[in-house]
PDB file of N, CA and C in Angstrom:
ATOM      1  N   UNK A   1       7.486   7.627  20.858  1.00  0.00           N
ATOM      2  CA  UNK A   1       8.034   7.807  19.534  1.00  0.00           C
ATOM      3  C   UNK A   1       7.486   6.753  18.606  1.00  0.00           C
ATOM      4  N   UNK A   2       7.164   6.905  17.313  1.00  0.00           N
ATOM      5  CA  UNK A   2       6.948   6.121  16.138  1.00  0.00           C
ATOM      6  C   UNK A   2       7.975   4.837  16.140  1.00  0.00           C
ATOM      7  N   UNK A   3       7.256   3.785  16.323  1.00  0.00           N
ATOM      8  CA  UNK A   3       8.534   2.879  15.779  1.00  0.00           C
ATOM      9  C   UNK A   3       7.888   1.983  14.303  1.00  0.00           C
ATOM     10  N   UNK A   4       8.928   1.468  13.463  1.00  0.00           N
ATOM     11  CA  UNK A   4       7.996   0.814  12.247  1.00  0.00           C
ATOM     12  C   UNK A   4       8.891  -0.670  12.319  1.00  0.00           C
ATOM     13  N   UNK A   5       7.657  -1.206  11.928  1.00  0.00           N
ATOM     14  CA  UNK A   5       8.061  -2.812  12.315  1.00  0.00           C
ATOM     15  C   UNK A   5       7.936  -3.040  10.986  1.00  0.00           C
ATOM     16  N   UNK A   6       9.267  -4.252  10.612  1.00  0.00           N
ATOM     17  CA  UNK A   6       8.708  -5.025   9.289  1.00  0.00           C
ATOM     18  C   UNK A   6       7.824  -5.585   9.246  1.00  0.00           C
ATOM     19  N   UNK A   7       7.419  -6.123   8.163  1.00  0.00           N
ATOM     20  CA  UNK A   7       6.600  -7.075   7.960  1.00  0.00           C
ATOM     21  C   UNK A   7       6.606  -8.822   8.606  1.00  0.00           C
ATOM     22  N   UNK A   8       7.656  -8.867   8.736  1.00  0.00           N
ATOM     23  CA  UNK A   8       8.065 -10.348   9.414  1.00  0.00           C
ATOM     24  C   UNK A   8       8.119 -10.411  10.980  1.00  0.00           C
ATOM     25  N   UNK A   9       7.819  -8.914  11.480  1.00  0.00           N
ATOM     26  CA  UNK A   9       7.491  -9.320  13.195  1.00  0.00           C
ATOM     27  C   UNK A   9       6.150  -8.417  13.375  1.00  0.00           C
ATOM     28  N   UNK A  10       5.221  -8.089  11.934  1.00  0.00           N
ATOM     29  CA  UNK A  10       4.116  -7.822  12.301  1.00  0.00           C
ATOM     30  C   UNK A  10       2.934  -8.491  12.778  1.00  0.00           C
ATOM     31  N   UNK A  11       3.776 -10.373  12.846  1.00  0.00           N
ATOM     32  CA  UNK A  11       2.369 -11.041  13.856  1.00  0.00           C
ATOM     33  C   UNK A  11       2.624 -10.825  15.249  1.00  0.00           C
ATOM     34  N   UNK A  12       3.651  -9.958  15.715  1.00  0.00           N
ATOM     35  CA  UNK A  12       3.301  -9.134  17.192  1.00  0.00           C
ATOM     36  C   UNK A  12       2.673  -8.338  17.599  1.00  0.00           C
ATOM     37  N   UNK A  13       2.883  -7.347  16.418  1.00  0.00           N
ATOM     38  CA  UNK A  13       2.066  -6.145  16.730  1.00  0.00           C
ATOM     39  C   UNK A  13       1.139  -6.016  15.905  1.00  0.00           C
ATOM     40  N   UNK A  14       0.812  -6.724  15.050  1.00  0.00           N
ATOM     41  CA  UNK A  14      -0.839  -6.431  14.208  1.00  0.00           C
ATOM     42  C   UNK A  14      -0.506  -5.048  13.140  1.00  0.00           C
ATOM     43  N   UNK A  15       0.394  -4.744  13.138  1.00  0.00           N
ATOM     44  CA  UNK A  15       0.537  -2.938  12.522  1.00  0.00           C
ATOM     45  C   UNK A  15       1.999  -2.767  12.310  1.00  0.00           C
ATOM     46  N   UNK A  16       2.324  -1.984  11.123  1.00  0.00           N
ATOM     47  CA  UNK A  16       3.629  -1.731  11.036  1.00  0.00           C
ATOM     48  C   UNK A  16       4.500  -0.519  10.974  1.00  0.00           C
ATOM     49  N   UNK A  17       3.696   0.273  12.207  1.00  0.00           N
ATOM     50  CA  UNK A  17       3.944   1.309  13.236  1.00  0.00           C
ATOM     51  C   UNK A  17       3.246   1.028  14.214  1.00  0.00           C
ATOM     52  N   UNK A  18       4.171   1.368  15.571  1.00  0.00           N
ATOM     53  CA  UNK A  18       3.811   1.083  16.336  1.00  0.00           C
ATOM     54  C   UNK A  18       4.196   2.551  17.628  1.00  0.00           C
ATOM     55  N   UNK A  19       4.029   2.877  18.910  1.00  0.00           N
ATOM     56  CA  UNK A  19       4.507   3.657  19.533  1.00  0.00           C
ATOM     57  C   UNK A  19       4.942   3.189  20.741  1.00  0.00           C
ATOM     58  N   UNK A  20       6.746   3.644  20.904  1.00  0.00           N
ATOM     59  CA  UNK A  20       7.137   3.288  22.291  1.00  0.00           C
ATOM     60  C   UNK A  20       8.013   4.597  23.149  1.00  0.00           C
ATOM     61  N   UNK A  21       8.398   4.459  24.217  1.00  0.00           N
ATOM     62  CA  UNK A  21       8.892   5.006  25.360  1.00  0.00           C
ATOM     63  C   UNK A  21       9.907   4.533  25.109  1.00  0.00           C
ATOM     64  N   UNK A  22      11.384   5.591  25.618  1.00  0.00           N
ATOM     65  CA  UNK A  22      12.898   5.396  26.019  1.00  0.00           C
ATOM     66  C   UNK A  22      13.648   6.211  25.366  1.00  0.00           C
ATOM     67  N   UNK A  23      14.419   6.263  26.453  1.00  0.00           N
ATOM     68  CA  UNK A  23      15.991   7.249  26.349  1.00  0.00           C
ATOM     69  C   UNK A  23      16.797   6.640  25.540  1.00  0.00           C
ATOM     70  N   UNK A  24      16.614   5.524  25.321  1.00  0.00           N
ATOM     71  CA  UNK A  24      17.712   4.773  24.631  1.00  0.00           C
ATOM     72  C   UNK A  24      17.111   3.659  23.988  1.00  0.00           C
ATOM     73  N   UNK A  25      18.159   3.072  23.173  1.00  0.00           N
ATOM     74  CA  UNK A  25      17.410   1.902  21.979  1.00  0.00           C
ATOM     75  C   UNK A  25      17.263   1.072  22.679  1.00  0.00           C
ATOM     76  N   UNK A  26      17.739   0.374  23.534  1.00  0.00           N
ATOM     77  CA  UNK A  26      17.817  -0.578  24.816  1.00  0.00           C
ATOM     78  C   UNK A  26      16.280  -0.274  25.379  1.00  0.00           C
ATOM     79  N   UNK A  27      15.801   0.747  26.250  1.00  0.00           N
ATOM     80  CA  UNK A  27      14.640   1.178  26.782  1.00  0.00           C
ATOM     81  C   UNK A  27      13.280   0.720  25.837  1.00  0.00           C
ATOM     82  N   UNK A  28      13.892   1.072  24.620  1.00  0.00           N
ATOM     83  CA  UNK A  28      12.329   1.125  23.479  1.00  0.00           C
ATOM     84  C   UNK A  28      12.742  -0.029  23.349  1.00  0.00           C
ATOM     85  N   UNK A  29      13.847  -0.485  22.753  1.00  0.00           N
ATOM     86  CA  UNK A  29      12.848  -2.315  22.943  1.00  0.00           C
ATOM     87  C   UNK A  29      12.354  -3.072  23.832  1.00  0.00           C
ATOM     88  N   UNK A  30      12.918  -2.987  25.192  1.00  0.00           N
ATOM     89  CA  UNK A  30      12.481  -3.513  26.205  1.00  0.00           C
ATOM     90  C   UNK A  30      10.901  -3.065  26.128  1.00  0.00           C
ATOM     91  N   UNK A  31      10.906  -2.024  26.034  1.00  0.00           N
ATOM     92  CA  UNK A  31       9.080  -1.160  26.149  1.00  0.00           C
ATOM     93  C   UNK A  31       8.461  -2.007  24.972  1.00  0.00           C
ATOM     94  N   UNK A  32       8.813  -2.093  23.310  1.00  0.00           N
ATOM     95  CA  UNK A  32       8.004  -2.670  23.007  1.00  0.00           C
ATOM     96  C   UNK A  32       7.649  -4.157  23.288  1.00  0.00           C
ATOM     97  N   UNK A  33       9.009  -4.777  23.947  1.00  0.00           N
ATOM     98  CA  UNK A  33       8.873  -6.396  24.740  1.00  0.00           C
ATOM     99  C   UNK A  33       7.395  -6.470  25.163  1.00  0.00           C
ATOM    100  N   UNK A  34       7.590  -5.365  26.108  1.00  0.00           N
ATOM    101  CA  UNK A  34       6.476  -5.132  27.179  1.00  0.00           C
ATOM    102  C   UNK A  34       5.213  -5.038  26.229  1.00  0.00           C
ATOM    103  N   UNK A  35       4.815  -4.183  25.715  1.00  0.00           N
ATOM    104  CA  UNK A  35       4.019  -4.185  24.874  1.00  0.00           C
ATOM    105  C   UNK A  35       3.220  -5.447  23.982  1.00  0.00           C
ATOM    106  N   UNK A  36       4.450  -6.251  22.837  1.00  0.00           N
ATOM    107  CA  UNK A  36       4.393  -7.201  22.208  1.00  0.00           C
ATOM    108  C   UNK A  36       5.407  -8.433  23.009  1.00  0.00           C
ATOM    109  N   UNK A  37       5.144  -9.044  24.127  1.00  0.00           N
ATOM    110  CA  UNK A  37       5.980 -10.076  24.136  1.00  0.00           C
ATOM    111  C   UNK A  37       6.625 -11.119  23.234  1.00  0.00           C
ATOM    112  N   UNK A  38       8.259 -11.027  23.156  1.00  0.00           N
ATOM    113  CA  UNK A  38       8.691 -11.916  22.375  1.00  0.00           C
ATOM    114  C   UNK A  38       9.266 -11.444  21.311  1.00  0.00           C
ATOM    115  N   UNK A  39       8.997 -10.024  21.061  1.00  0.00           N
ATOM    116  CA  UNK A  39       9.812  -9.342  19.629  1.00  0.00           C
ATOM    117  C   UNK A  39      10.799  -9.373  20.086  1.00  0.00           C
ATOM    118  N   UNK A  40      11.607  -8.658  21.299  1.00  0.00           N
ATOM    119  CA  UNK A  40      12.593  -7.808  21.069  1.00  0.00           C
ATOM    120  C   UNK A  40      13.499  -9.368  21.141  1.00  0.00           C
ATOM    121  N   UNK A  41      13.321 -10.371  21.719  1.00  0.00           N
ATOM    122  CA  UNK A  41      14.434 -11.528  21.059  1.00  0.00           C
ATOM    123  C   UNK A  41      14.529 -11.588  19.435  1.00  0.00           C
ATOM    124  N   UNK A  42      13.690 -11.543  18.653  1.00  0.00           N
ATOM    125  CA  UNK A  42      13.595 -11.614  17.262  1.00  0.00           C
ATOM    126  C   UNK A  42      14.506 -10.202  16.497  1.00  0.00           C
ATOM    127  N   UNK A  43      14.903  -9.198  17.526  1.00  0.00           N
ATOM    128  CA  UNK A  43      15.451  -8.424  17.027  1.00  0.00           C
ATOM    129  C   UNK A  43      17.205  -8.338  17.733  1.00  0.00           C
ATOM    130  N   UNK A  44      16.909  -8.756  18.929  1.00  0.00           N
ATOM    131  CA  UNK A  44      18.537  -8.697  19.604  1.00  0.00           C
ATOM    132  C   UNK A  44      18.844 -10.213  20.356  1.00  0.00           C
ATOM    133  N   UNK A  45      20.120 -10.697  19.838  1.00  0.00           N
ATOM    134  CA  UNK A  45      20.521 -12.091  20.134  1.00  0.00           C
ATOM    135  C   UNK A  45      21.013 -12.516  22.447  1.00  0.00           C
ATOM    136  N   UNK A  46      21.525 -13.677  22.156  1.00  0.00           N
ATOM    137  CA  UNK A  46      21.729 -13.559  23.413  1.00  0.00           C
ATOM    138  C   UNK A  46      22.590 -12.726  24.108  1.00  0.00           C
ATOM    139  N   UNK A  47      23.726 -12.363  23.159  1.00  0.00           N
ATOM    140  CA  UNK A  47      24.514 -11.733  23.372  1.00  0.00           C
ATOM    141  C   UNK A  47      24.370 -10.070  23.856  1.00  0.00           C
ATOM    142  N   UNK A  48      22.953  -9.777  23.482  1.00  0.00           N
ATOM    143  CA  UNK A  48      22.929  -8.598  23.371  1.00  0.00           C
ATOM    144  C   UNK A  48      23.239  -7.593  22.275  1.00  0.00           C
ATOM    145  N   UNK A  49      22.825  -7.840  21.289  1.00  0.00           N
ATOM    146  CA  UNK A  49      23.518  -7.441  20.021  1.00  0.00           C
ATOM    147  C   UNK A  49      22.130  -7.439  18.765  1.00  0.00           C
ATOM    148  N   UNK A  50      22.674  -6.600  18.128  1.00  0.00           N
ATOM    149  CA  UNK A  50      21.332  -6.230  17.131  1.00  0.00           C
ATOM    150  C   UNK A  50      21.436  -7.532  16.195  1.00  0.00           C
ATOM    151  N   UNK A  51      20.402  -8.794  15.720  1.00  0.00           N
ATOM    152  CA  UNK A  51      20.797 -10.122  15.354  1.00  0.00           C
ATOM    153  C   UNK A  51      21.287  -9.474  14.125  1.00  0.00           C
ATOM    154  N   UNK A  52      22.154 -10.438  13.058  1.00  0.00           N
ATOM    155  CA  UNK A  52      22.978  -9.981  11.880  1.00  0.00           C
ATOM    156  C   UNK A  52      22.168  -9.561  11.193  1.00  0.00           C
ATOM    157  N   UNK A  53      20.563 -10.282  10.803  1.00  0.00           N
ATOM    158  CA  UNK A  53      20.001  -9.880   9.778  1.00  0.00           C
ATOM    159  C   UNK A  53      18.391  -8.621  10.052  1.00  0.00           C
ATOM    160  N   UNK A  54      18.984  -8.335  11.101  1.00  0.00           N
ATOM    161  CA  UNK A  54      18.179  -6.726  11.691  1.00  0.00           C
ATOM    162  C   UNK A  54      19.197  -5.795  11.184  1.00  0.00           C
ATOM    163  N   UNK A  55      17.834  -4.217  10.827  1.00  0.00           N
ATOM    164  CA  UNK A  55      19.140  -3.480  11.245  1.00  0.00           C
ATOM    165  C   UNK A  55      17.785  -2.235  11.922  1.00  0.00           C
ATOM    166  N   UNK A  56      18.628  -1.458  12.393  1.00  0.00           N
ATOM    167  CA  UNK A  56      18.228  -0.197  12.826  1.00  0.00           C
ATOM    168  C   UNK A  56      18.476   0.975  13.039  1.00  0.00           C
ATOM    169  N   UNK A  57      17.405   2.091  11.960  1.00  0.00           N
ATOM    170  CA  UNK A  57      17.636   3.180  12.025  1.00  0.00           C
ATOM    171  C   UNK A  57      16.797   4.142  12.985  1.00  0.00           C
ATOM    172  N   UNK A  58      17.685   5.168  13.833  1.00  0.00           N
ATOM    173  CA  UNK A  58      16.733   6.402  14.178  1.00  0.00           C
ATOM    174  C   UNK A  58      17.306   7.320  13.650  1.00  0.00           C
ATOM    175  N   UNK A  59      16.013   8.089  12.826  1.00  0.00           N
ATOM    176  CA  UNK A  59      16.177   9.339  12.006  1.00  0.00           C
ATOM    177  C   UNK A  59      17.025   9.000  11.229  1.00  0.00           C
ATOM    178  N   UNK A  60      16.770   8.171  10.704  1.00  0.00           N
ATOM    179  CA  UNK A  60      17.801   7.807   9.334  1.00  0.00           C
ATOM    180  C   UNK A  60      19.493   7.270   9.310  1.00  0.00           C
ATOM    181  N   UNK A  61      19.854   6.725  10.705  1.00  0.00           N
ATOM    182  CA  UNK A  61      20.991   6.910  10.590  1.00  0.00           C
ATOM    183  C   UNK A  61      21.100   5.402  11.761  1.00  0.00           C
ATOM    184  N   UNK A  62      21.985   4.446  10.803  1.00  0.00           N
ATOM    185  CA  UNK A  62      21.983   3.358  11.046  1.00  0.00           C
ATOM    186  C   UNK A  62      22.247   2.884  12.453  1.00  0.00           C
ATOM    187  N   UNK A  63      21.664   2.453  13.763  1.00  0.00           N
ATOM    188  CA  UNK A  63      22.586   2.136  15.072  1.00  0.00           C
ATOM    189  C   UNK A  63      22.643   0.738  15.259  1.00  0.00           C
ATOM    190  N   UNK A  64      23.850   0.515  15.819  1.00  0.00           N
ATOM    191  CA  UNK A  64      23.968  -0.980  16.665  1.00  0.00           C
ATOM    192  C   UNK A  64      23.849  -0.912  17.976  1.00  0.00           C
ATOM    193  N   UNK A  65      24.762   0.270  18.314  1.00  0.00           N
ATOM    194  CA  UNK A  65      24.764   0.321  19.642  1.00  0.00           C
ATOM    195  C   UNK A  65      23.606   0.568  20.829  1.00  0.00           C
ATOM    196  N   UNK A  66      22.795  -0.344  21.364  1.00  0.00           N
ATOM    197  CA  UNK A  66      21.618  -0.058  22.519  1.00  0.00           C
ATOM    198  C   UNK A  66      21.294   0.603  23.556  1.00  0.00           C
ATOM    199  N   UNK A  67      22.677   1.162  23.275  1.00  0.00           N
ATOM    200  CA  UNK A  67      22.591   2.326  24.679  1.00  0.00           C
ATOM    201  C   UNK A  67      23.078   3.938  23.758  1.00  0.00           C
ATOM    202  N   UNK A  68      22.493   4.197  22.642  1.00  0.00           N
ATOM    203  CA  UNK A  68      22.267   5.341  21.838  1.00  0.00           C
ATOM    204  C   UNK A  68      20.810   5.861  22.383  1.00  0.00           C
ATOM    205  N   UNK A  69      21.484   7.526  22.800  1.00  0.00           N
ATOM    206  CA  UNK A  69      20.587   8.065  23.389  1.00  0.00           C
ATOM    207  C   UNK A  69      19.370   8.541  22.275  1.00  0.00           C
ATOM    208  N   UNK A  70      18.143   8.299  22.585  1.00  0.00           N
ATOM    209  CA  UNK A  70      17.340   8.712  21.797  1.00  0.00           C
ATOM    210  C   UNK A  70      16.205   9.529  22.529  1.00  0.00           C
ATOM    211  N   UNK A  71      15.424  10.707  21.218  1.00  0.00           N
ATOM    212  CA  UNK A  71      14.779  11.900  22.250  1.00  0.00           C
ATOM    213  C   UNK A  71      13.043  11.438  21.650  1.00  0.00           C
ATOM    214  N   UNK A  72      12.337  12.120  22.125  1.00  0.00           N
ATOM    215  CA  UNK A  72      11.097  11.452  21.750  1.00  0.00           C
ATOM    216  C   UNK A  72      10.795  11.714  20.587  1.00  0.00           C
ATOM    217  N   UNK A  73      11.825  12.971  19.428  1.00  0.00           N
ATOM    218  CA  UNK A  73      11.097  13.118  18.118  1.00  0.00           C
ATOM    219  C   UNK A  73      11.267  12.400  17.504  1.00  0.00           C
ATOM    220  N   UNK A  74      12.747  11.444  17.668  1.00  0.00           N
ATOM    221  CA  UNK A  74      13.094  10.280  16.967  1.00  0.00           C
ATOM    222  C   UNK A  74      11.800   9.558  16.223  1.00  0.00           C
ATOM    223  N   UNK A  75      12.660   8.914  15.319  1.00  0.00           N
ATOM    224  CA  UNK A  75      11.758   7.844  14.411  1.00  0.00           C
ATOM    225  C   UNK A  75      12.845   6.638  14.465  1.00  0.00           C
ATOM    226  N   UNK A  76      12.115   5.741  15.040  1.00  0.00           N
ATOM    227  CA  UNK A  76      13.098   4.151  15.240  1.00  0.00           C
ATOM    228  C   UNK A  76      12.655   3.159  13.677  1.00  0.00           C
ATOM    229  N   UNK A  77      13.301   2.931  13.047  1.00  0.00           N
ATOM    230  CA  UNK A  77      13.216   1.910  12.254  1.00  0.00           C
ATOM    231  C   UNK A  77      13.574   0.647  11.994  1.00  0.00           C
ATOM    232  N   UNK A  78      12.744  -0.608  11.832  1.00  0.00           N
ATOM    233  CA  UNK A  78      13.781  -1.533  12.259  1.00  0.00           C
ATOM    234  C   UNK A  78      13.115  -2.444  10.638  1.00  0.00           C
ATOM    235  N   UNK A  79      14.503  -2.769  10.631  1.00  0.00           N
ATOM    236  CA  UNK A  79      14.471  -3.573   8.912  1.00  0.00           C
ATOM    237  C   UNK A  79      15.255  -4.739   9.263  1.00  0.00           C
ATOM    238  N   UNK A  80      14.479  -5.997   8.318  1.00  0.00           N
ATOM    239  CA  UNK A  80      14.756  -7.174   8.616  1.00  0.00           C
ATOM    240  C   UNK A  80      15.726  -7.083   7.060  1.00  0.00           C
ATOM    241  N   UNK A  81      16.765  -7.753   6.854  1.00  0.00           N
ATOM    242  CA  UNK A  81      17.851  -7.382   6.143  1.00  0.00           C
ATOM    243  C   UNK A  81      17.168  -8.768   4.834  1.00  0.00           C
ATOM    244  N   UNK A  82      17.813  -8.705   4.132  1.00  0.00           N
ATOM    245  CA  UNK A  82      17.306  -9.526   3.119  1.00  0.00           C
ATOM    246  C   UNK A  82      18.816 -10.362   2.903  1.00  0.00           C
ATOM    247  N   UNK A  83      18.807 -12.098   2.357  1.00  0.00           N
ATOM    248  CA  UNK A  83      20.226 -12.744   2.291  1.00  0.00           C
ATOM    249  C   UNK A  83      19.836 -13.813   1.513  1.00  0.00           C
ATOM    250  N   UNK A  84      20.600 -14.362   0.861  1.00  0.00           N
ATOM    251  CA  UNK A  84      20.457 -15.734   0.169  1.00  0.00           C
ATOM    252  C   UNK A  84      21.616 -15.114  -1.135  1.00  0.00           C
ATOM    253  N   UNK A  85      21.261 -16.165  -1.994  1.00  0.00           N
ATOM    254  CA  UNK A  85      22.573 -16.532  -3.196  1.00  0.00           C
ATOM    255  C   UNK A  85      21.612 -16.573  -4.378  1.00  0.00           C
TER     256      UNK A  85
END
């Protein structure tokens, strides 16, 4: 499936689409881990949890949860959130 990377974890992947494998949001990041070592911490904390200032959509529709089943037409999106005063 298509995944699109921001701009702020495109010194992993060189590109801001990228393509990964998995049933679930959990699976595709681990796959793109595999792929780009070192993103998927930049996107999920120790806890296991999408970090506050990620977010992520497939097919348009916002998830937190990492064990949301996803099919291969999906489109994963992942947006680095914007913050300050």
């Amino acid at each position: 499936m298509k995944v699109w990377i921001p701009s702020a974890l495109q010194s992993y992947t060189q590109s801001s689409r990228v393509e990964a494998t998995g049933s679930t949001l959990d699976e595709v990041l681990h796959d793109l881990d595999r792929q780009y070592p070192g993103i998927r911490f930049r996107i999920i904390d120790e806890q296991q949890r999408v970090r506050r200032h990620m977010r992520i959509f497939v097919s348009g529709v916002s998830v937190n949860n990492l064990y949301q089943a996803i099919r291969p037409a999906d489109e994963v999106v992942i947006i680095q959130a914007l913050s300050g005063g």
